[in-house]
Protein backbone atom coordinates (compact mmCIF):
# COMPACT_ATOMS: atom_id res chain seq x y z
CA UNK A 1 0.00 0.00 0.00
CA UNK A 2 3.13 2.02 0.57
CA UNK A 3 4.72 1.86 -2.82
CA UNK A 4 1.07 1.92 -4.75
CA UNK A 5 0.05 5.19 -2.81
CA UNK A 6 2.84 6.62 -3.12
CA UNK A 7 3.08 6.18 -7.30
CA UNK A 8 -0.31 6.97 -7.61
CA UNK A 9 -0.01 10.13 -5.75
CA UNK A 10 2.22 11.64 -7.96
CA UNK A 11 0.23 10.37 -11.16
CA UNK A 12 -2.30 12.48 -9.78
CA UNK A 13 -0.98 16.02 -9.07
CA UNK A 14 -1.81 17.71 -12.08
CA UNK A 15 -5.11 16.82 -11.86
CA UNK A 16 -5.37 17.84 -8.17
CA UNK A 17 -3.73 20.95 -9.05
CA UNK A 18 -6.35 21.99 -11.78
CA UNK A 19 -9.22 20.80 -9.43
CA UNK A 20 -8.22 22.58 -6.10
CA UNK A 21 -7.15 25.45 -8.33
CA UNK A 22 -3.59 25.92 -6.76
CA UNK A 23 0.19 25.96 -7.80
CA UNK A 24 2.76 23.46 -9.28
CA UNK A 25 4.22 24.62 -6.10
CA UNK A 26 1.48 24.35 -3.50
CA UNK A 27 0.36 21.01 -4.96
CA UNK A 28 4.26 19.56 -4.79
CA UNK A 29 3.54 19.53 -0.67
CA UNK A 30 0.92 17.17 -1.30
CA UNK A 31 4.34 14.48 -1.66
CA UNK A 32 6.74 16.87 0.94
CA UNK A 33 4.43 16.59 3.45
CA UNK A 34 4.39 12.84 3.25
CA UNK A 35 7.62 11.88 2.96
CA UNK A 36 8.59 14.27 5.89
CA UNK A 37 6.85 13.19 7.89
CA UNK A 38 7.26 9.63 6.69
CA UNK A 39 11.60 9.83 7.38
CA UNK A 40 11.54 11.76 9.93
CA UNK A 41 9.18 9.26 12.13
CA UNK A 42 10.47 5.77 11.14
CA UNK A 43 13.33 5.13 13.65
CA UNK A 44 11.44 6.60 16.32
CA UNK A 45 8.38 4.16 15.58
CA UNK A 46 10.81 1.26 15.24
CA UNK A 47 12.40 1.60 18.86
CA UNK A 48 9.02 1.99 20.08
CA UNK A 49 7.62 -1.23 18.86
CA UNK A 50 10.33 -2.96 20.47
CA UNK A 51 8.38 -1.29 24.07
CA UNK A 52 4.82 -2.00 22.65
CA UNK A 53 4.76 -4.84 20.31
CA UNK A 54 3.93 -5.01 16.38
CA UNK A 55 0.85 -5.06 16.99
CA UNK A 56 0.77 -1.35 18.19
CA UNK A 57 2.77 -0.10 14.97
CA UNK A 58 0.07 -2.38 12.57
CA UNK A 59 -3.04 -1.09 14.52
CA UNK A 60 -2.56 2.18 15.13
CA UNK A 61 -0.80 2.56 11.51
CA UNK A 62 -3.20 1.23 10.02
CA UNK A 63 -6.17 3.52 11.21
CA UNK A 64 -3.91 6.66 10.87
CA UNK A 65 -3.80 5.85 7.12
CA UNK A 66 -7.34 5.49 6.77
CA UNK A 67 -8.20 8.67 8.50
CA UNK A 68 -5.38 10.05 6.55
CA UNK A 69 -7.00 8.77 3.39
CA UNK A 70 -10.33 9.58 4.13
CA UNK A 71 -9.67 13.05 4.88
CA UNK A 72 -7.20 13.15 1.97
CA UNK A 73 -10.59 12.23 -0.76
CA UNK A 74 -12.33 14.84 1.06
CA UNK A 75 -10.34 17.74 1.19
CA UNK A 76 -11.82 21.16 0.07
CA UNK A 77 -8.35 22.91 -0.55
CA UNK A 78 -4.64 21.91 -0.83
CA UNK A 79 -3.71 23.40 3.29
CA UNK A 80 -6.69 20.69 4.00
CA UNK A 81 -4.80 18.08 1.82
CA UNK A 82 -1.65 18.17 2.82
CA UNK A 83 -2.24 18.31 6.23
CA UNK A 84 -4.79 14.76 5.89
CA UNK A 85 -1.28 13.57 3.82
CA UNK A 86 0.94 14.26 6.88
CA UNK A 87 -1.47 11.93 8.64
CA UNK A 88 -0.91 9.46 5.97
CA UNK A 89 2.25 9.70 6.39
CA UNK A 90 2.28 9.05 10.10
CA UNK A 91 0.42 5.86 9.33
CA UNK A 92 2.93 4.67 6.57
CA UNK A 93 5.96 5.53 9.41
CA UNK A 94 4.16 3.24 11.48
CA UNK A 95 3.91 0.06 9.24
CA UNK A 96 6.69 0.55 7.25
CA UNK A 97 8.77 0.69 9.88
CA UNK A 98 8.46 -2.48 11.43
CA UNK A 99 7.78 -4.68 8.41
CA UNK A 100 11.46 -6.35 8.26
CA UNK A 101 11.43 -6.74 12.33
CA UNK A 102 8.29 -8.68 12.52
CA UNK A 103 9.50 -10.88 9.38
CA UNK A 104 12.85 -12.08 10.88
CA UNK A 105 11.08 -12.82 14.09
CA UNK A 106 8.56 -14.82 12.62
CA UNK A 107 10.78 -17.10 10.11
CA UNK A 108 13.81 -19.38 11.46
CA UNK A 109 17.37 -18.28 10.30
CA UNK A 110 17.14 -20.39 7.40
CA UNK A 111 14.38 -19.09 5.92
CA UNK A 112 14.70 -15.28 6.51
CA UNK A 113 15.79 -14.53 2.96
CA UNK A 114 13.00 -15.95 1.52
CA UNK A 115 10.99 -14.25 4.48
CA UNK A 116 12.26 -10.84 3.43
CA UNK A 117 12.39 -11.85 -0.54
CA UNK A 118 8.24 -11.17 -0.16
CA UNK A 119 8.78 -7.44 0.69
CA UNK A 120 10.73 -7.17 -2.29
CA UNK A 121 8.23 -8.76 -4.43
CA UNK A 122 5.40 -6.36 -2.87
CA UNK A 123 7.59 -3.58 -3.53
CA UNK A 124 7.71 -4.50 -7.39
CA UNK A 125 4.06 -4.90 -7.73
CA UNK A 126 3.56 -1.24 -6.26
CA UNK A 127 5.59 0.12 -8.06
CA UNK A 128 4.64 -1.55 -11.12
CA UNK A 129 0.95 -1.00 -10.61
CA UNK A 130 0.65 2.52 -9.60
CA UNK A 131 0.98 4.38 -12.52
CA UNK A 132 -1.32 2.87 -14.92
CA UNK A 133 -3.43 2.18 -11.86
CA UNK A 134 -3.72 5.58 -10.65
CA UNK A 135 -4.60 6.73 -14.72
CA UNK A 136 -7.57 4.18 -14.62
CA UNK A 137 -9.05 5.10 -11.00
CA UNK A 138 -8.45 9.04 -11.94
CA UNK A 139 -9.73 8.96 -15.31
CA UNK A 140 -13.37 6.77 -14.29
CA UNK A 141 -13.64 8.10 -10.59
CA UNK A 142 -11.61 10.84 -10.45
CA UNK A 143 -8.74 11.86 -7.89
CA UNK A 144 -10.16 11.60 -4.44
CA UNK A 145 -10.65 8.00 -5.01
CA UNK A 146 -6.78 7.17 -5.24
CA UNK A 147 -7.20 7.73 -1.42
CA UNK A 148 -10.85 6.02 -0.60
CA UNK A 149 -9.10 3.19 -2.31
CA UNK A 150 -6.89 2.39 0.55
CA UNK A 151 -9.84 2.52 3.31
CA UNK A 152 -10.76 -1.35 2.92
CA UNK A 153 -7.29 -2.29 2.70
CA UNK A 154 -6.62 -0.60 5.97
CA UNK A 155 -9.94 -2.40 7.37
CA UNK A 156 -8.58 -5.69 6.14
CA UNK A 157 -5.44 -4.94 7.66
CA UNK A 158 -6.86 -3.84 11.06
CA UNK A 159 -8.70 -7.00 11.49
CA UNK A 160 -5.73 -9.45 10.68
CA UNK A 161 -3.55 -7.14 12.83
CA UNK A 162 -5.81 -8.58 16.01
CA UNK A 163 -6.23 -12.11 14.29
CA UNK A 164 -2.62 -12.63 13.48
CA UNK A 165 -0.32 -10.90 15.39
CA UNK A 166 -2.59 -9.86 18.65
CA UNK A 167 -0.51 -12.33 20.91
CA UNK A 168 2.43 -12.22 18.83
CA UNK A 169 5.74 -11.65 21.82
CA UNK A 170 6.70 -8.11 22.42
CA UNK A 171 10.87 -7.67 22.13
CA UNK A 172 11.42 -5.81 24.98
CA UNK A 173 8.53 -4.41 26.88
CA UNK A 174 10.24 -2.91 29.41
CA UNK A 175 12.24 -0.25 27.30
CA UNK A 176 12.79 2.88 28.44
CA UNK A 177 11.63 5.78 26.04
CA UNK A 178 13.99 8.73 26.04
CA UNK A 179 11.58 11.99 25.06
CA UNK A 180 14.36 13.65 24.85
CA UNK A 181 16.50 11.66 22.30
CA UNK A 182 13.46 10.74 20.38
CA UNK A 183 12.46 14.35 19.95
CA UNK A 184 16.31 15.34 19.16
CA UNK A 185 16.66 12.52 16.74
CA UNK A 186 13.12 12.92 14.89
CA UNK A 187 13.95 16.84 14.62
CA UNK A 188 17.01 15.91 12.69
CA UNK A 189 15.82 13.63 10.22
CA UNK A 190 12.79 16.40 9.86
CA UNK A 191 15.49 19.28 9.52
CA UNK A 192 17.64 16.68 7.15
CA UNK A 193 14.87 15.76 4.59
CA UNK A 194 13.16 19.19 4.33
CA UNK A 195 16.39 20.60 3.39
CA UNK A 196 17.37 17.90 0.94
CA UNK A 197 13.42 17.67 -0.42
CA UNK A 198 12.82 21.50 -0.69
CA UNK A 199 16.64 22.34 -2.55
CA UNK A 200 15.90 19.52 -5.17
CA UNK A 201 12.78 21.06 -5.80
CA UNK A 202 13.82 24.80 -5.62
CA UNK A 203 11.75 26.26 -3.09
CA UNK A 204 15.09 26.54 -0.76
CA UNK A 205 17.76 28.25 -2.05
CA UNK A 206 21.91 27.36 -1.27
CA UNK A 207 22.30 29.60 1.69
CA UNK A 208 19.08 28.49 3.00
CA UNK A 209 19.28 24.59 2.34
CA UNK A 210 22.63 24.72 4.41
CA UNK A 211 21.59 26.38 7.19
CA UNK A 212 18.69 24.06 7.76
CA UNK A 213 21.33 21.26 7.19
CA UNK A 214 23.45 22.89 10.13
CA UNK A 215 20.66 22.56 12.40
CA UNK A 216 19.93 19.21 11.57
CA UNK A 217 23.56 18.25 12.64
CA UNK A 218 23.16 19.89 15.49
CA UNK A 219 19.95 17.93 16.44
CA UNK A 220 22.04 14.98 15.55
CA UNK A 221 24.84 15.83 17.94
CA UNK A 222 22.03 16.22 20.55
CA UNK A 223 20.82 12.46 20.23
CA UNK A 224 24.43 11.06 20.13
CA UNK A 225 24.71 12.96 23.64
CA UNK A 226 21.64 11.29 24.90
CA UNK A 227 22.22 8.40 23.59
CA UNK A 228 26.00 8.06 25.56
CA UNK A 229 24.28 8.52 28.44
CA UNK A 230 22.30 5.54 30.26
CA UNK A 231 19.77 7.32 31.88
CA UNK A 232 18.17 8.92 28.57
CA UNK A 233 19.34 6.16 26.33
CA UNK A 234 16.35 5.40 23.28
CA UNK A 235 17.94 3.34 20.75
CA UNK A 236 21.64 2.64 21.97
CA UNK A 237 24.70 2.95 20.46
CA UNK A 238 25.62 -0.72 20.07
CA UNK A 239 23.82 -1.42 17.11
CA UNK A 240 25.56 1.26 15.29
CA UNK A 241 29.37 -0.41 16.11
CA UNK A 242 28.15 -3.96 14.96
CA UNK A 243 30.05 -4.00 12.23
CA UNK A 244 27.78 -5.93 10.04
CA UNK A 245 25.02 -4.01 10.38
CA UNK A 246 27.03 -0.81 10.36
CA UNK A 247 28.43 -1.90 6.95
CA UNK A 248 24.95 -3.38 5.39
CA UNK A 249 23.77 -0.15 6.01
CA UNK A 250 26.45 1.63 4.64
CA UNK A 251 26.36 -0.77 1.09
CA UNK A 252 22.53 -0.52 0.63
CA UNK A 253 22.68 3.89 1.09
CA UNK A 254 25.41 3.71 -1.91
CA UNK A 255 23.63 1.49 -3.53
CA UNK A 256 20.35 3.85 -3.39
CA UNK A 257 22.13 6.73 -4.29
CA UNK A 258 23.71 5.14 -7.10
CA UNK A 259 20.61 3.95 -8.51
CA UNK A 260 18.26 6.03 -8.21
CA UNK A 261 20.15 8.51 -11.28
CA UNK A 262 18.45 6.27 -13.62
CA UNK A 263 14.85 6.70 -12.77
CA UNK A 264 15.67 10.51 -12.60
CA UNK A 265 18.02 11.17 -15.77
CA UNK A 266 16.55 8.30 -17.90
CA UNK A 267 12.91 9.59 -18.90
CA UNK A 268 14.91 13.33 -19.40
CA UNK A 269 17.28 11.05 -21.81
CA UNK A 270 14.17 9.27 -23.69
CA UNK A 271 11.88 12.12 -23.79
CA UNK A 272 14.44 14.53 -25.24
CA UNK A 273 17.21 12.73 -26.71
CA UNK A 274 15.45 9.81 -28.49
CA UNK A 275 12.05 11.62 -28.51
CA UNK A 276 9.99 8.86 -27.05
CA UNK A 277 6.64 9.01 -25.54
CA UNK A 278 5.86 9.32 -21.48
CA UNK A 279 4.02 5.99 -22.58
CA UNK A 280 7.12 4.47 -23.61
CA UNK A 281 9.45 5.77 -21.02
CA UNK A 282 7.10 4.32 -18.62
CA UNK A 283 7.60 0.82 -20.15
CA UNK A 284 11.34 1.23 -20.00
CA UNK A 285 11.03 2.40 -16.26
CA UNK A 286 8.56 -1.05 -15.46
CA UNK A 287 11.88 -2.96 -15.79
CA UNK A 288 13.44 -2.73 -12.75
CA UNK A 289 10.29 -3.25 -10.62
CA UNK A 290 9.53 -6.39 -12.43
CA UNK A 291 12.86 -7.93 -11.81
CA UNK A 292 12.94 -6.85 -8.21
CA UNK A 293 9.55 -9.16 -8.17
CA UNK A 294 10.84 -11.74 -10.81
CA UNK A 295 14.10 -12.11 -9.03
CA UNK A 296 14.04 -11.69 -5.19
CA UNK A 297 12.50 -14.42 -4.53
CA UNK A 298 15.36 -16.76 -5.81
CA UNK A 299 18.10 -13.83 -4.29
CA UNK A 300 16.44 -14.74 -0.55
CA UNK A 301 16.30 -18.39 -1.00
CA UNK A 302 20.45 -18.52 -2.22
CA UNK A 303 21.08 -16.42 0.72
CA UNK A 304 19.67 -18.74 2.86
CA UNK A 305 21.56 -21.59 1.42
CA UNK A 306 24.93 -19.14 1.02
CA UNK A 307 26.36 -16.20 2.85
CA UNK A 308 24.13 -13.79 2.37
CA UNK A 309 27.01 -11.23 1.68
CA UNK A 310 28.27 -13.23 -0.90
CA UNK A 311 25.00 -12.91 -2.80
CA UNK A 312 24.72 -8.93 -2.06
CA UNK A 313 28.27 -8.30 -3.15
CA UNK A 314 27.53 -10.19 -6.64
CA UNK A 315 24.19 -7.78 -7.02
CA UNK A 316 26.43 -4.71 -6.08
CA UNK A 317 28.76 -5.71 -8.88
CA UNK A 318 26.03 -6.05 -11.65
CA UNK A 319 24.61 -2.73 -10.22
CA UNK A 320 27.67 -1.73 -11.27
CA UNK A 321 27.86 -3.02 -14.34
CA UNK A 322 24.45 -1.76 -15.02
CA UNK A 323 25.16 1.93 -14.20
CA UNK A 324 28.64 1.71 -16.74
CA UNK A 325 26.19 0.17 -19.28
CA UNK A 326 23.91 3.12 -18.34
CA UNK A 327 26.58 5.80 -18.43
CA UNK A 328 27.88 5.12 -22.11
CA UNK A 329 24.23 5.76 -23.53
CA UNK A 330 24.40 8.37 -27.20
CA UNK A 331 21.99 10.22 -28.84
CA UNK A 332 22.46 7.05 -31.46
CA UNK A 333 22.03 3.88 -28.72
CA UNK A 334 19.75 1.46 -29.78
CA UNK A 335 16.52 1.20 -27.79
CA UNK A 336 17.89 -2.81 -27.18
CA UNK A 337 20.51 -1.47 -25.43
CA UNK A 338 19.08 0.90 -23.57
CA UNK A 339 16.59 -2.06 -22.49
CA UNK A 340 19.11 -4.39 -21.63
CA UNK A 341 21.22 -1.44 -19.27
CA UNK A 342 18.13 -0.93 -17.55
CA UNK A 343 17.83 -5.06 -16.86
CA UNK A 344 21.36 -5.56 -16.16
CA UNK A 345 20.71 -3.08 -13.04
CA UNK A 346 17.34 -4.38 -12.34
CA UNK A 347 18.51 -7.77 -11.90
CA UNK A 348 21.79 -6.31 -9.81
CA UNK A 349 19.21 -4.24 -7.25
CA UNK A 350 17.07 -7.83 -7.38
CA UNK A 351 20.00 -9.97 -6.33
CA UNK A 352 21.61 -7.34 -4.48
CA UNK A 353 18.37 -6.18 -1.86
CA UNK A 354 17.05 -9.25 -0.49
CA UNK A 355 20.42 -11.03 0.90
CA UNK A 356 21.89 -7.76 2.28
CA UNK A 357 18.36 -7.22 4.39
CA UNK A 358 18.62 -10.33 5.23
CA UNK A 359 22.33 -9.97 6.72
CA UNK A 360 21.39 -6.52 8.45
CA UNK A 361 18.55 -7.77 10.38
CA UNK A 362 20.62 -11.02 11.06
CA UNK A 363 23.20 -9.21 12.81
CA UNK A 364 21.46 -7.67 15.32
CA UNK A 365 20.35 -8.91 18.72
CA UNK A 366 16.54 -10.22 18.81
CA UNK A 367 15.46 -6.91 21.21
CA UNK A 368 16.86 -4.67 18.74
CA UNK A 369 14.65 -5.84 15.99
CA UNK A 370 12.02 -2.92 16.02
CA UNK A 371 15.55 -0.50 15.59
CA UNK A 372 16.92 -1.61 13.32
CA UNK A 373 13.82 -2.01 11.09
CA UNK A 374 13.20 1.49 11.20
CA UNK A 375 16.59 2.11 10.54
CA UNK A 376 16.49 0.23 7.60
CA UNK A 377 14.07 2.01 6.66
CA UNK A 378 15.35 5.27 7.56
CA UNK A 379 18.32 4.46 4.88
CA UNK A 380 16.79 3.20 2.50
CA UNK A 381 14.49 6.53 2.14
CA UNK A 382 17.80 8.80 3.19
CA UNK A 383 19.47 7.14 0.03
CA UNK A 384 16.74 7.80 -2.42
CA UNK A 385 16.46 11.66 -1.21
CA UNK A 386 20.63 12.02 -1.68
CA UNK A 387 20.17 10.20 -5.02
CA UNK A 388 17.60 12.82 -6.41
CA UNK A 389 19.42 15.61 -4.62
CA UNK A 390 22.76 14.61 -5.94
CA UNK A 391 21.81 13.15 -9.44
CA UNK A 392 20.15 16.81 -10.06
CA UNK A 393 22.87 19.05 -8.73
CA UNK A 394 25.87 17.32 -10.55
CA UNK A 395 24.08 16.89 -13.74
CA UNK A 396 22.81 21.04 -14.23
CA UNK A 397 26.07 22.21 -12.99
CA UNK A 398 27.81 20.53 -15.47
CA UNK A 399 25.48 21.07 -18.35
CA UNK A 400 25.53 24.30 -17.45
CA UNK A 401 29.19 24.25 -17.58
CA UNK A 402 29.33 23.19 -20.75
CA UNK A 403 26.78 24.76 -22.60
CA UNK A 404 29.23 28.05 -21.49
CA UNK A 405 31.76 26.21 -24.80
CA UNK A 406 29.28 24.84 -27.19
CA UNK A 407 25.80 26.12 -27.74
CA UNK A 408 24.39 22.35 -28.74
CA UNK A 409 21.60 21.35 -26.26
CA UNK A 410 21.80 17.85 -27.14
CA UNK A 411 25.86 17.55 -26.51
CA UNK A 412 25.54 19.56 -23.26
CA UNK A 413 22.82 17.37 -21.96
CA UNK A 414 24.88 14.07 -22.62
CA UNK A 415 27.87 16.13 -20.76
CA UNK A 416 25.92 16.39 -17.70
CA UNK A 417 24.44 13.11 -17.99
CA UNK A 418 27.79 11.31 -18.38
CA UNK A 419 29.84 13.34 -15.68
CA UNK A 420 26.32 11.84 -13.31
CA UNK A 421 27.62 8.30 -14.15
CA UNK A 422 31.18 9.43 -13.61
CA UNK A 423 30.80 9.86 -10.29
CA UNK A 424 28.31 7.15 -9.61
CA UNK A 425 30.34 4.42 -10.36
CA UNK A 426 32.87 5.70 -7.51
CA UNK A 427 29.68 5.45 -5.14
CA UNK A 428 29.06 2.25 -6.30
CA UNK A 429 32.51 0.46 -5.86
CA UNK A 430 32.16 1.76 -2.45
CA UNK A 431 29.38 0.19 -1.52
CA UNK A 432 31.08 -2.85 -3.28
CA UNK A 433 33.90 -2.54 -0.18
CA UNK A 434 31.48 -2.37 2.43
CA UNK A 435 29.63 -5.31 1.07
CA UNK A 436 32.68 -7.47 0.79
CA UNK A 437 34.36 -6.65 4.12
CA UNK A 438 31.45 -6.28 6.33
CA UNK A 439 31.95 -10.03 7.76
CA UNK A 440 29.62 -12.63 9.17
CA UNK A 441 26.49 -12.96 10.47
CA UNK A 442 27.03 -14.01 14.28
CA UNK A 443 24.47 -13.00 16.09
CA UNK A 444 22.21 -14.85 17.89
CA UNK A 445 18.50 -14.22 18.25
CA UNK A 446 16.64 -16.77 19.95
């Protein structure tokens, strides 16, 4: 529901933009105001299901994404509708984060990759479906019903939350909760993705951008005080020097920010370098989500049967294969080959996802399940922010750059591009080294 409402969200802002009658601008907070709130809420809602159980996060995430959706269909103005997407948000925090926790508790070691492989799978069929879903549903019903869509989900999901998981074990339910270090730590992940959503998209300037960053840091440096000290302790600084999951972590943001360039330069590239459709683009984009569901199922069950860093090394190498492949696109590349790039990476983020969730949430202590979930989470949304941040920056300022020496829109775009890739690949070797010299899985969890 994450990944589908998500993708259908943003098939849907022009139309909620011409309906409400308000800005490209105003209507671009419709997605700021959930992801904000989305990142900035996810480790703080993974600790706390380790104090009050999975069930909690399901429940209560659950019914804040229906209100969230029901008030979303409803809304009479955009202030109405971004504030009912914040509470949407809220809700997604809460499930999302905990997803990964509750499936390593539930499946023995040696089936945890194929455990986690379904997540992956999930994730492809959102993001496969949403687009052409949210067309249909907007174009017979009209926009407010790409948010009543999600109300019986959420009422399925409610009552299998109390029929599945009502007496499922809580991890540790006599946690401490640190106000203080929760509120430091969820005002810099706030501060953090504000000022890396709201530069990509303009509305911050330089200046401004950096000195939200500054306080963000700041914030940070707060937590890491509270968190050195035992008495207002919330997550615990233990996790963070296991060296496994420090490392995991470490591979899969490089990995994100790696990969994400292609879903943001490649429709530029085949919209106005080989002058295809928004149809077509869309069909080239469909690749990677349908190997992610194709393929992850087989990548969990090898790295149940092999080291699962073994198996997340191999997909970091084809990812970076695939970006190379990706980065010597011309104005004259066959569509083939532009097909096949896009598959080689596919298949690398397939092979490369499953095995190296499943090694992250294998390293960690069964009590610290809930935190590093969220976590998880909390990079793997970090890395797709830095991606479109980065991907952005590098490729105008050197277009720019060189359109200063040739007037030829067409060369200075495939500058830009290129010098993207350039850089990439460096990211991507690095998360290579992590990968490969992160070590075994030894902890045990009970």
């Amino acid at each position: 529901m994450g990944t589908l409402d998500s993708s259908i969200t943003n098939v849907s802002l022009p139309t909620i933009s011409r309906d409400l009658q308000t800005s490209i601008e105003s209507v671009g907070w419709v997605v700021l105001g959930y992801g904000i709130a989305l990142f900035s809420l996810l480790m703080i809602f993974g600790a706390v299901s380790e104090k009050k159980g999975y069930q909690f996060s399901y429940k209560y995430g659950f019914a804040a994404f229906m209100i969230g959706s029901i008030l979303s269909g409803l809304s009479p103005n955009i202030h109405f509708l971004i504030a009912s997407r914040v509470s949407q948000g809220i809700g997604a925090a809460l499930l999302v984060a905990v997803g990964p926790a509750l499936i390593t508790r539930s499946f023995p070691a040696s089936e945890r990759g194929r455990g986690l492989s379904i997540i992956g799978m999930v994730v492809g069929v959102g993001l496969m479906l949403g687009p052409p879903l949210g067309g249909f549903i907007i174009g017979i019903a009209g926009w407010r019903w790409i948010f009543y869509v999600n109300v019986p989900v959420c009422i399925f999901g409610i009552y299998y939350t109390y029929k599945c998981i009502g007496d499922f074990p809580i991890s540790d339910p006599n946690k401490e909760i640190s106000i203080r270090a929760a509120a430091s730590l969820s005002m810099g992940l706030l501060l953090l993705m504000a000022a890396l959503l709201l530069y990509s998209r303009q509305v911050l300037d330089v200046s401004y951008a950096i000195g939200v960053f500054i306080i963000s840091v700041l914030s940070f440096g707060l937590f890491f005080y509270f968190e050195s000290k035992p008495g207002t302790r919330f997550i615990g600084l233990d996790i963070f020097s296991n060296k496994v999951f420090a490392f995991s972590g470490s591979a899969m943001l490089m990995v994100f920010v790696a990969s994400i360039s292609v879903t943001i330069l490649i429709p530029f590239y085949l919209e106005q370098i080989k002058n295809l459709t928004p149809q077509h683009v869309g069909l080239f984009l469909m690749i990677t989500p349908m190997c992610n569901f194709f393929i992850a199922p087989l990548a969990g069950y090898l790295s149940d049967k092999i080291q699962a860093s073994f198996i997340s090394s191999f997909g970091a190498i084809i990812i970076g294969i695939g970006i190379f492949m990706v980065k010597g696109f011309r104005p004259d590349t066959s569509l083939l080959h532009i097909g096949l790039a896009i598959l080689v990476l596919g298949v690398g983020m397939a092979i490369f996802m499953t095995p190296n969730t499943s090694a992250l949430m294998g390293s960690v202590k069964k009590y610290q399940l809930g935190s590093a979930s969220g976590i998880l989470a909390t990079i793997r949304t970090l890395g797709i922010s830095l991606g479109v941040a980065f991907s952005v920056e590098i490729f105008s300022f050197y277009r720019d750059n060189y359109r200063g020496e040739v007037i030829n829109g067409h060369e200075a775009f495939m500058y830009g591009y290129q010098s993207v890739y350039d850089i990439f690949l460096f990211v991507i070797a690095l998360a290579v080294i992590f990968s490969l010299v992160r070590g075994k899985n030894l902890a045990k969890q009970g």
